[in-house]
Protein backbone atom coordinates (compact mmCIF):
# COMPACT_ATOMS: atom_id res chain seq x y z
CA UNK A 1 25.90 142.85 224.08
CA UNK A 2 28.09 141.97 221.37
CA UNK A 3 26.57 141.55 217.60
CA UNK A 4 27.36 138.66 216.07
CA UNK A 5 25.79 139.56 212.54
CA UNK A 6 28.73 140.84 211.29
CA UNK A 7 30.14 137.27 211.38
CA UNK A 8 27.02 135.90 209.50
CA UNK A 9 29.60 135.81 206.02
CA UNK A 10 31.89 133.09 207.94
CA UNK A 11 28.51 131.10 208.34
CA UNK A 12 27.80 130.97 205.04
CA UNK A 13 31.50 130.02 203.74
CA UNK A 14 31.24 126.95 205.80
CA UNK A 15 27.85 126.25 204.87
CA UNK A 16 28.48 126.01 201.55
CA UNK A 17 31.95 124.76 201.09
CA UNK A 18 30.10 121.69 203.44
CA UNK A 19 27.19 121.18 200.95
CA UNK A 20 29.64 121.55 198.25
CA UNK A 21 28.18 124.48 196.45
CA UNK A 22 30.10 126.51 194.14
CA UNK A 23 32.99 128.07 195.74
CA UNK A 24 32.92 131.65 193.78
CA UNK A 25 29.29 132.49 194.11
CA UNK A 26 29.56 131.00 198.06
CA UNK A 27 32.25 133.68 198.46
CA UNK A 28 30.21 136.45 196.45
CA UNK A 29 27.45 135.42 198.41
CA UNK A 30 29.70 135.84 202.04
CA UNK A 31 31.05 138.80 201.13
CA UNK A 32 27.62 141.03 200.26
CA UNK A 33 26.10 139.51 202.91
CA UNK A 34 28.84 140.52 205.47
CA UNK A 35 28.44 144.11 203.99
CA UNK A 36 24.70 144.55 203.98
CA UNK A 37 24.81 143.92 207.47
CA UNK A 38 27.16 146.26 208.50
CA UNK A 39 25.38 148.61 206.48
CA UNK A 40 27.42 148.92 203.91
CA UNK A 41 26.13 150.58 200.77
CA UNK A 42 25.52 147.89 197.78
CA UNK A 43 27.29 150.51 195.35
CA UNK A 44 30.50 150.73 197.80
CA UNK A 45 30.33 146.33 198.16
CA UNK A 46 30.82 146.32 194.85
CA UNK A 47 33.65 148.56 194.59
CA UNK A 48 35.57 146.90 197.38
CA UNK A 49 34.86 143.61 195.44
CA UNK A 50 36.13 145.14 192.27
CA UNK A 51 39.33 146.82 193.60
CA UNK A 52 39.71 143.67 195.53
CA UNK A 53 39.37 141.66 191.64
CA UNK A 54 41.60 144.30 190.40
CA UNK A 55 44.40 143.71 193.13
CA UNK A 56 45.10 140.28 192.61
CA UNK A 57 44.44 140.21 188.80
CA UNK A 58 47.70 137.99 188.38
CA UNK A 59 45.20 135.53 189.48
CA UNK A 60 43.35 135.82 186.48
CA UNK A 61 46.80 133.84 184.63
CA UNK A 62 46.05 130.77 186.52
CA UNK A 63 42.55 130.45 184.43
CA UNK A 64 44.52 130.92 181.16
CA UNK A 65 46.81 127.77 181.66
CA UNK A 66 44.24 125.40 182.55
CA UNK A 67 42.98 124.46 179.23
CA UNK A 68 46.33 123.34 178.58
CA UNK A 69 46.78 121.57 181.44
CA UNK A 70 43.61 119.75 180.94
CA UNK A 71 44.48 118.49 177.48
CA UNK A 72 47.63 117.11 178.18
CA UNK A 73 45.97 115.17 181.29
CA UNK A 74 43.28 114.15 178.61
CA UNK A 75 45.72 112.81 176.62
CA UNK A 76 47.50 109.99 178.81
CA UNK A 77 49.94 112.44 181.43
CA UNK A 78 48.92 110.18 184.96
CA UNK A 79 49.16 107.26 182.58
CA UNK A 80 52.40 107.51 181.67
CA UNK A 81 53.44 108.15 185.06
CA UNK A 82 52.09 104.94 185.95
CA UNK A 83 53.52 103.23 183.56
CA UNK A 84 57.13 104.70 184.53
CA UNK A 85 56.42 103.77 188.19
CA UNK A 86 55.31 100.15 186.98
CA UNK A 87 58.26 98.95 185.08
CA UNK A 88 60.09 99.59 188.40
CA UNK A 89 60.28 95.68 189.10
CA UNK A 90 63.12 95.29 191.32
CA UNK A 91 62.24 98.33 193.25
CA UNK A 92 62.42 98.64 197.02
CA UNK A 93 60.21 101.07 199.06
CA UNK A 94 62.32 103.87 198.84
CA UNK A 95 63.02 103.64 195.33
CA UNK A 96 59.16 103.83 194.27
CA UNK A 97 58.76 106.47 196.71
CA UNK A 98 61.69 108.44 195.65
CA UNK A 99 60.75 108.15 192.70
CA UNK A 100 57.62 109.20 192.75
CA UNK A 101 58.64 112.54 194.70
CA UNK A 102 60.62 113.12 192.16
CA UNK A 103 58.22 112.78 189.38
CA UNK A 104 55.78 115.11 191.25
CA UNK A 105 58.38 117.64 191.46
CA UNK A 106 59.09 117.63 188.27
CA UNK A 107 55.69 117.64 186.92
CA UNK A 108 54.48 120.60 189.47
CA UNK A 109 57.35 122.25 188.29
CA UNK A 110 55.77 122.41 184.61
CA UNK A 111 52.57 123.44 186.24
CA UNK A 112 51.16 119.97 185.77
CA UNK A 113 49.39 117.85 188.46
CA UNK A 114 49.33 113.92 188.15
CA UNK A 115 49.52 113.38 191.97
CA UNK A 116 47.07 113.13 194.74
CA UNK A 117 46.71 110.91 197.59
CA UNK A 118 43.32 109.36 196.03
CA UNK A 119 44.36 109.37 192.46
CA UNK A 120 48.01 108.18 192.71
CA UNK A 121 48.57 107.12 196.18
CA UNK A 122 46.23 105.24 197.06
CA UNK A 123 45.43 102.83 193.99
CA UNK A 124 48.98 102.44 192.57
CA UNK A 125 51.72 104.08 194.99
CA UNK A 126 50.67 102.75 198.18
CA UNK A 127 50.36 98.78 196.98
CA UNK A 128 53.38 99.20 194.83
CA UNK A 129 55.61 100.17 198.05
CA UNK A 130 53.86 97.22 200.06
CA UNK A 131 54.70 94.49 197.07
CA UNK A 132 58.69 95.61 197.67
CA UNK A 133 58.14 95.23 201.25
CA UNK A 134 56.72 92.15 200.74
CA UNK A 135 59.29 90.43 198.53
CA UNK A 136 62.11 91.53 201.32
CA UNK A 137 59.45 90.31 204.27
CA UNK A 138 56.75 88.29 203.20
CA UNK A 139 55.07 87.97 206.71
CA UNK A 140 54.53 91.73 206.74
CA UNK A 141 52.10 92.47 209.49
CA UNK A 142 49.71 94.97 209.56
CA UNK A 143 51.04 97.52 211.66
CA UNK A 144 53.85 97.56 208.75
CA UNK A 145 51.80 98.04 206.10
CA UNK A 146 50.32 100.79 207.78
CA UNK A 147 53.84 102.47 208.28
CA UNK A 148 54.40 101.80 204.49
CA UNK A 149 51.32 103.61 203.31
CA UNK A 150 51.76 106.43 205.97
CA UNK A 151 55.01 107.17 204.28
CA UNK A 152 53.50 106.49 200.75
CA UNK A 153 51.10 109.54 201.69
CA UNK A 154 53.99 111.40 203.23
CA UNK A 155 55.63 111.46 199.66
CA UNK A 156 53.01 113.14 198.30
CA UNK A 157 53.31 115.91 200.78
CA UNK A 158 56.22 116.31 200.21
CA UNK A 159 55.64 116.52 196.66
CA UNK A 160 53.20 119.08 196.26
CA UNK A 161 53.31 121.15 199.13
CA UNK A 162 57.12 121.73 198.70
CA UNK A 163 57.60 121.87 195.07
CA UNK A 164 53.81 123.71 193.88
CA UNK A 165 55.22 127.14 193.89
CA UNK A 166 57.76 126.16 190.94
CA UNK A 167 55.76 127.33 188.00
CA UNK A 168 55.01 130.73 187.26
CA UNK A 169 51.51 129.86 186.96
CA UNK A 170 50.30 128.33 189.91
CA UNK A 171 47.47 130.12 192.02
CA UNK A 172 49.75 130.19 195.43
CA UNK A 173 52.62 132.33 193.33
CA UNK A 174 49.96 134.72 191.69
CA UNK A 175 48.80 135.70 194.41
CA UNK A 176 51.92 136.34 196.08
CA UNK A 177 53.00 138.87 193.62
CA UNK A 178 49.56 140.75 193.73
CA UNK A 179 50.01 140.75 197.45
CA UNK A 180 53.88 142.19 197.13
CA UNK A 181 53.00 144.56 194.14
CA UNK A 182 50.02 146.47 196.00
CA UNK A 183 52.75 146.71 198.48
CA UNK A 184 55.15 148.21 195.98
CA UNK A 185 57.87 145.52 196.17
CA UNK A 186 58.87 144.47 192.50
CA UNK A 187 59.26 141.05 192.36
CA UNK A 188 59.61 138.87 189.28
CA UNK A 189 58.03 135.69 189.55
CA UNK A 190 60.57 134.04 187.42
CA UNK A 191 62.94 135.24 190.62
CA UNK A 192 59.93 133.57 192.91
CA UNK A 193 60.19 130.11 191.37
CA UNK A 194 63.57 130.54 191.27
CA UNK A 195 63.84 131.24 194.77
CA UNK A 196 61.40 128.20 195.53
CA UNK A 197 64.02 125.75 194.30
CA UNK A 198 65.59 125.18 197.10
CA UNK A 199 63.15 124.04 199.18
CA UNK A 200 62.23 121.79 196.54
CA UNK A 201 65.69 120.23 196.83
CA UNK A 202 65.94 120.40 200.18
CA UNK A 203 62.50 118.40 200.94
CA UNK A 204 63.35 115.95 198.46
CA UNK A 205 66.70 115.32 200.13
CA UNK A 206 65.00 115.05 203.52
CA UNK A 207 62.36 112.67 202.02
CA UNK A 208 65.26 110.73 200.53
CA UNK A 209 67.42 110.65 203.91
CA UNK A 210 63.64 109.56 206.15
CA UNK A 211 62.81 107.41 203.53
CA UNK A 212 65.49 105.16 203.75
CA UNK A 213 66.14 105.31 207.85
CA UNK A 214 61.99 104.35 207.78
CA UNK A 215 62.21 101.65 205.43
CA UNK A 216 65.56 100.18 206.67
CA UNK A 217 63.86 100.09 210.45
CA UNK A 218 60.91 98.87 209.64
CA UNK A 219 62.42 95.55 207.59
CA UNK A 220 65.02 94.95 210.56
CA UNK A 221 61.76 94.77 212.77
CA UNK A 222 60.28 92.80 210.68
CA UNK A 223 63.31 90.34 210.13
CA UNK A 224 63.30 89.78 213.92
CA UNK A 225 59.65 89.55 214.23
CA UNK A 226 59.51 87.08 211.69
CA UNK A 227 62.64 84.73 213.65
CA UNK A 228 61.02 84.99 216.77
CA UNK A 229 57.60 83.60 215.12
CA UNK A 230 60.19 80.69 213.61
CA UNK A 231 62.03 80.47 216.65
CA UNK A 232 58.72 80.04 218.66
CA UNK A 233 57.75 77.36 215.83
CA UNK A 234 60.36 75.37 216.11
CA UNK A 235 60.66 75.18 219.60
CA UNK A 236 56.78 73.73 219.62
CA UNK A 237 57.64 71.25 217.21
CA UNK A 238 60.69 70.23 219.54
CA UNK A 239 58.26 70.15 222.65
């Protein structure tokens, strides 16, 4: 028969991650769990937890930069960025998205994070990029708007997931090096960001290029939609 216990630690991770518990002492909890029951002495858990600490000590860097983070998000950083999106009057969907990737980019690059899909995307980005589509197509119907806000969200994405492992700082980056310096391969992570700009560029130029086919195909649809509604008007009056 085969024994389960040994899996008990995977039980408890998604335990608590669901009731939202604290993530490090979950994990602690997990991991001494999964080792008592395997009978694992407590004295040789805790060195495999401590070698395991030592490892990926480049970690450790990401705690040091989030005090500054912190203050300059205290201090106005997402408010700015809304502002900068605002003044964009004239804008059309792909200009307040573009922009917006852009900005996200460029902020993850400096280890900063004024993005998210409920923080930015959804209260300001979202409605922004259905007002442009609105001015161009004022009957927008719904399954439109739902287009327009799927590819609001899809800038984000794009955003972070392609541009987070820019800074030298960021969590995804540390650990990569621990992993590739227990492994003796001498990496620099100045040469690691480096090497992540391209893919930056790259996704943003995709974005850019879907962006625009998206936007351009969903106003023609509209445009017809919209004359066959007048069409269909007119010809009722007529009758």
């Amino acid at each position: 028969m085969i024994d389960f216990w040994p899996l008990i630690g995977i039980v408890i991770i998604t335990v608590g991650l669901a009731l939202k518990l604290n993530t490090l002492l979950v994990i602690l909890v997990a991991g001494v769990s999964t080792g008592l029951v395997a009978d694992i002495a407590v004295m040789d858990i805790l060195s495999i937890l401590g070698q395991s600490f030592t490892q990926n000590r480049y970690m450790s860097l990401f705690i040091l930069i989030l005090p500054m983070i912190g203050i300059l998000e205290r201090f106005g950083l997402r408010q700015r960025a809304e502002q900068m999106i605002g003044s964009m009057k004239k804008a059309s969907v792909s200009k307040i998205l573009m922009t917006y990737l852009l900005l996200r980019k460029v902020t993850n690059g400096m280890g900063l994070s004024i993005g998210g899909h409920p923080a930015m995307i959804r209260p300001l980005i979202a409605p922004m990029a259905e007002a442009a589509a609105e001015k161009e197509s004022p009957n927008l119907s719904d399954e439109k708007r739902q287009s327009i806000r799927a590819l609001s969200a899809a800038s984000e994405n794009f955003g972070n997931f392609f541009s987070q492992l820019l800074f030298i700082g960021t969590g995804g980056i540390l650990l990569i090096k621990g992993v590739m310096t227990d492994n003796n391969l001498d990496v620099k992570l100045e040469t690691m960001a480096l090497w992540a700009l391209p893919t930056a560029i790259a996704s943003f130029v995709v974005f850019v290029i879907f962006s625009k086919i998206t936007e351009a195909r969903l106003l023609k649809s509209q445009s017809n939609n919209d004359a066959s509604v007048a069409a269909n008007a007119d010809a009722q009056k007529e009758g």
